[in-house]
Protein backbone atom coordinates (compact mmCIF):
# COMPACT_ATOMS: atom_id res chain seq x y z
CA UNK A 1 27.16 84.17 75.94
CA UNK A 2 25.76 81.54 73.70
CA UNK A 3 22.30 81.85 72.84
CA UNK A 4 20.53 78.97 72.00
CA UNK A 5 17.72 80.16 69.18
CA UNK A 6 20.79 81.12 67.10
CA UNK A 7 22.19 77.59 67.73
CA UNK A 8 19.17 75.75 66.93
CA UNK A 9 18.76 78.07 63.91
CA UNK A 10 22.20 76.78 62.60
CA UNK A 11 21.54 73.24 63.16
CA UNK A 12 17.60 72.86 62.03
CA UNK A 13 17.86 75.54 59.05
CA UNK A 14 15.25 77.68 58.37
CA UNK A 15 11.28 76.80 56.97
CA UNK A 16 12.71 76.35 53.42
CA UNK A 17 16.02 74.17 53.77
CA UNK A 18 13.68 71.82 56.50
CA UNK A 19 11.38 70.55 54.09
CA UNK A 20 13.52 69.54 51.91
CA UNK A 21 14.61 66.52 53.77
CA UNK A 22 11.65 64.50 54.71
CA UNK A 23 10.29 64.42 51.19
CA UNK A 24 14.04 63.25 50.62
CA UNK A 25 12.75 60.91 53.58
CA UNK A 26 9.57 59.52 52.07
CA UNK A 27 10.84 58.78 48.24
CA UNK A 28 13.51 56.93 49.70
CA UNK A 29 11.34 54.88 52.01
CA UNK A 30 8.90 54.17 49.67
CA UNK A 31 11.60 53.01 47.73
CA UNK A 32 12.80 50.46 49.65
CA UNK A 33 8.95 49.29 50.33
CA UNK A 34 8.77 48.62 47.21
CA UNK A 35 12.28 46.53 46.69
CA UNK A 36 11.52 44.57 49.79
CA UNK A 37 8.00 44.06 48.59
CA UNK A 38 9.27 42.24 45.68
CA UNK A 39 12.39 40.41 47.19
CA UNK A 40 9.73 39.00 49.31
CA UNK A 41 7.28 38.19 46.53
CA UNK A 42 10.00 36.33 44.54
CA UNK A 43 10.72 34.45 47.74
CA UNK A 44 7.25 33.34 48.68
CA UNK A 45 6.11 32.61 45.26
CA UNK A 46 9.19 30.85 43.99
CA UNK A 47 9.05 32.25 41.00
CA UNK A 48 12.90 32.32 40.15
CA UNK A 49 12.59 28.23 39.94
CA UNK A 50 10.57 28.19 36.85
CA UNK A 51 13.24 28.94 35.12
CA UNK A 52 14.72 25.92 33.22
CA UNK A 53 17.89 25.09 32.54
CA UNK A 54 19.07 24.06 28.89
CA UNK A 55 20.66 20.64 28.02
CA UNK A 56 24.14 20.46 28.02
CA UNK A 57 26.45 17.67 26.79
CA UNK A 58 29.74 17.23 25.51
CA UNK A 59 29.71 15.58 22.02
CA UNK A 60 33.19 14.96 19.24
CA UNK A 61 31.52 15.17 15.74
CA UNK A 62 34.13 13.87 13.41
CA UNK A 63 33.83 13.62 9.45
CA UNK A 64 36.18 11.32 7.60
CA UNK A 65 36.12 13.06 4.16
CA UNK A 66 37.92 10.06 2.36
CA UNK A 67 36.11 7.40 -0.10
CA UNK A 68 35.39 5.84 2.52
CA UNK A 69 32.86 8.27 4.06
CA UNK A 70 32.67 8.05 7.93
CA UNK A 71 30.97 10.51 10.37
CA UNK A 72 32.23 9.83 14.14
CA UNK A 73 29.93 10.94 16.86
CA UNK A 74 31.10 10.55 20.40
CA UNK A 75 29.91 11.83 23.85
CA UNK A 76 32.19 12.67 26.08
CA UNK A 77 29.99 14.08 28.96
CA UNK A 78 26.13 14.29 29.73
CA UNK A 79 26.55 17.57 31.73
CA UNK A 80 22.62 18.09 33.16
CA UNK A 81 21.42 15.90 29.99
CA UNK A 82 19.92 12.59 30.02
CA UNK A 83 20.87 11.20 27.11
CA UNK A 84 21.88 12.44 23.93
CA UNK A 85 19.95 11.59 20.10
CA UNK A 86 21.28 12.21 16.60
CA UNK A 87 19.54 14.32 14.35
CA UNK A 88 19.69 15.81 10.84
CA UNK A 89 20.49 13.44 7.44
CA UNK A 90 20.80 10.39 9.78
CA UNK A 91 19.04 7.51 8.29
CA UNK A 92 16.90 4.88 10.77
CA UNK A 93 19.21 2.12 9.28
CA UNK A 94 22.29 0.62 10.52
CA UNK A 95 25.48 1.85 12.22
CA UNK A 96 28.22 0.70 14.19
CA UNK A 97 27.58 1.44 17.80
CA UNK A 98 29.42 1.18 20.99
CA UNK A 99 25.92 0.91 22.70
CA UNK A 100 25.36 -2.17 21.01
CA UNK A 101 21.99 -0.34 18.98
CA UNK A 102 21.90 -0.04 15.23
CA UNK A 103 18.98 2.02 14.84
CA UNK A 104 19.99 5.36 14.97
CA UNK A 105 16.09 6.48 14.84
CA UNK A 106 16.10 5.16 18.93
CA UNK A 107 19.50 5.50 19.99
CA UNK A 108 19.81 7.18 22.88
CA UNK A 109 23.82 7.81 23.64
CA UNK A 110 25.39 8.31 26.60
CA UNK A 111 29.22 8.81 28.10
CA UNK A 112 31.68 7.45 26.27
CA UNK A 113 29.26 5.90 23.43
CA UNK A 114 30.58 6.16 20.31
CA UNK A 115 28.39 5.68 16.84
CA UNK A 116 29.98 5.77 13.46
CA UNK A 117 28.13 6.36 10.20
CA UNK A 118 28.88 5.39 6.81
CA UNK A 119 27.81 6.57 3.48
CA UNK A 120 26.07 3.14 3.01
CA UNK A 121 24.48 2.75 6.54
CA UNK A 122 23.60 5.56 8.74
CA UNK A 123 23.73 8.42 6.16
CA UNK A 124 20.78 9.15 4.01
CA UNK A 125 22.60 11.49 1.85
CA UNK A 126 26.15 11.65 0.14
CA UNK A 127 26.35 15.20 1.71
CA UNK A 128 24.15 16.58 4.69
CA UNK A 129 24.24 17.78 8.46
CA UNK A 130 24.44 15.31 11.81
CA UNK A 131 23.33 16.76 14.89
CA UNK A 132 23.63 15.92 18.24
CA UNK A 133 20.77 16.70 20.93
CA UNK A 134 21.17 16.78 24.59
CA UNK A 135 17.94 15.47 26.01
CA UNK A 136 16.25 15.86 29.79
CA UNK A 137 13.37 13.74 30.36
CA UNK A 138 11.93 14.99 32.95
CA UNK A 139 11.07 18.43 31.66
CA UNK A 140 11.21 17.55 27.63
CA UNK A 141 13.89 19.93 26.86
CA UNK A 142 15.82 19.45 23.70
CA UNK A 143 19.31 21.19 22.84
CA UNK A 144 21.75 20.88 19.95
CA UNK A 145 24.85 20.89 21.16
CA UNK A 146 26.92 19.67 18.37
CA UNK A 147 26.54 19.72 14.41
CA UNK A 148 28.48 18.81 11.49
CA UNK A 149 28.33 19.08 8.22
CA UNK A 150 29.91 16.37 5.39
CA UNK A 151 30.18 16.53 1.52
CA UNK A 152 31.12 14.33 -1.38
CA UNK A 153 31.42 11.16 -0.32
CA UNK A 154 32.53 9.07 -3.36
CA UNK A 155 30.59 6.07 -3.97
């Protein structure tokens, strides 16, 4: 015959072997409080949008190392960017522009502008670094996203 204590016995466990499941229980409930609790925070507060993204851009720096002496910029995509300024040993005089500008100290470039700088207008320096800066307006954010260095240009 099948006797039911010995059943129940075999099924439950004894006093020692049943407590160890509920505090199993509890540490894994409190556990997920917790996660939920903050998946719900971040929700409610927003606070994963103040994270800002970086500039991006697509820009062709090109140095002409001949007597001659040019330094080619061109943009070839905005990507989340507004516009995109030139930076480094880039002189506030004149260069040949696509954009139609030939102060380089204002220029803001966009797709498919093209700039070109010469030793003897739009480079301060016979050697020296031009960088190119993906801009957003709307929350100030400034990335270089191209750079180039040039040397020796003969006079």
């Amino acid at each position: 015959m099948i006797d039911g204590k010995s059943i129940r016995n075999k099924l439950i466990g004894d006093e020692q072997e049943r407590a160890v499941s509920p505090v199993i229980g509890v540490i894994l409930m409190v556990a997920i409080t917790v996660i939920l609790a903050a998946v719900i925070a971040a929700f409610v507060l927003d606070l994963g949008g103040s994270v800002g993204q970086e500039a991006q851009a697509g820009v062709n720096i090109e140095v002409d190392e001949t007597a001659k002496g040019n330094v080619s910029v061109e943009v070839t995509s905005l990507g989340n960017s507004d516009h995109v300024e030139l930076s480094g040993d880039v002189s506030g005089d004149a260069a040949a522009s696509s954009t139609g500008t030939t102060n380089t100290s204002k220029m803001e470039l966009g797709v498919g502008d093209t700039v070109r700088l010469q030793k003897d207008s739009g480079l301060s320096e016979s050697s020296g670094t031009v960088t190119a800066v993906a801009v957003i307006q709307e929350s100030e954010t400034r990335t270089q996203v191209a750079s180039e260095d040039y040397e020796g240009f003969s006079s």
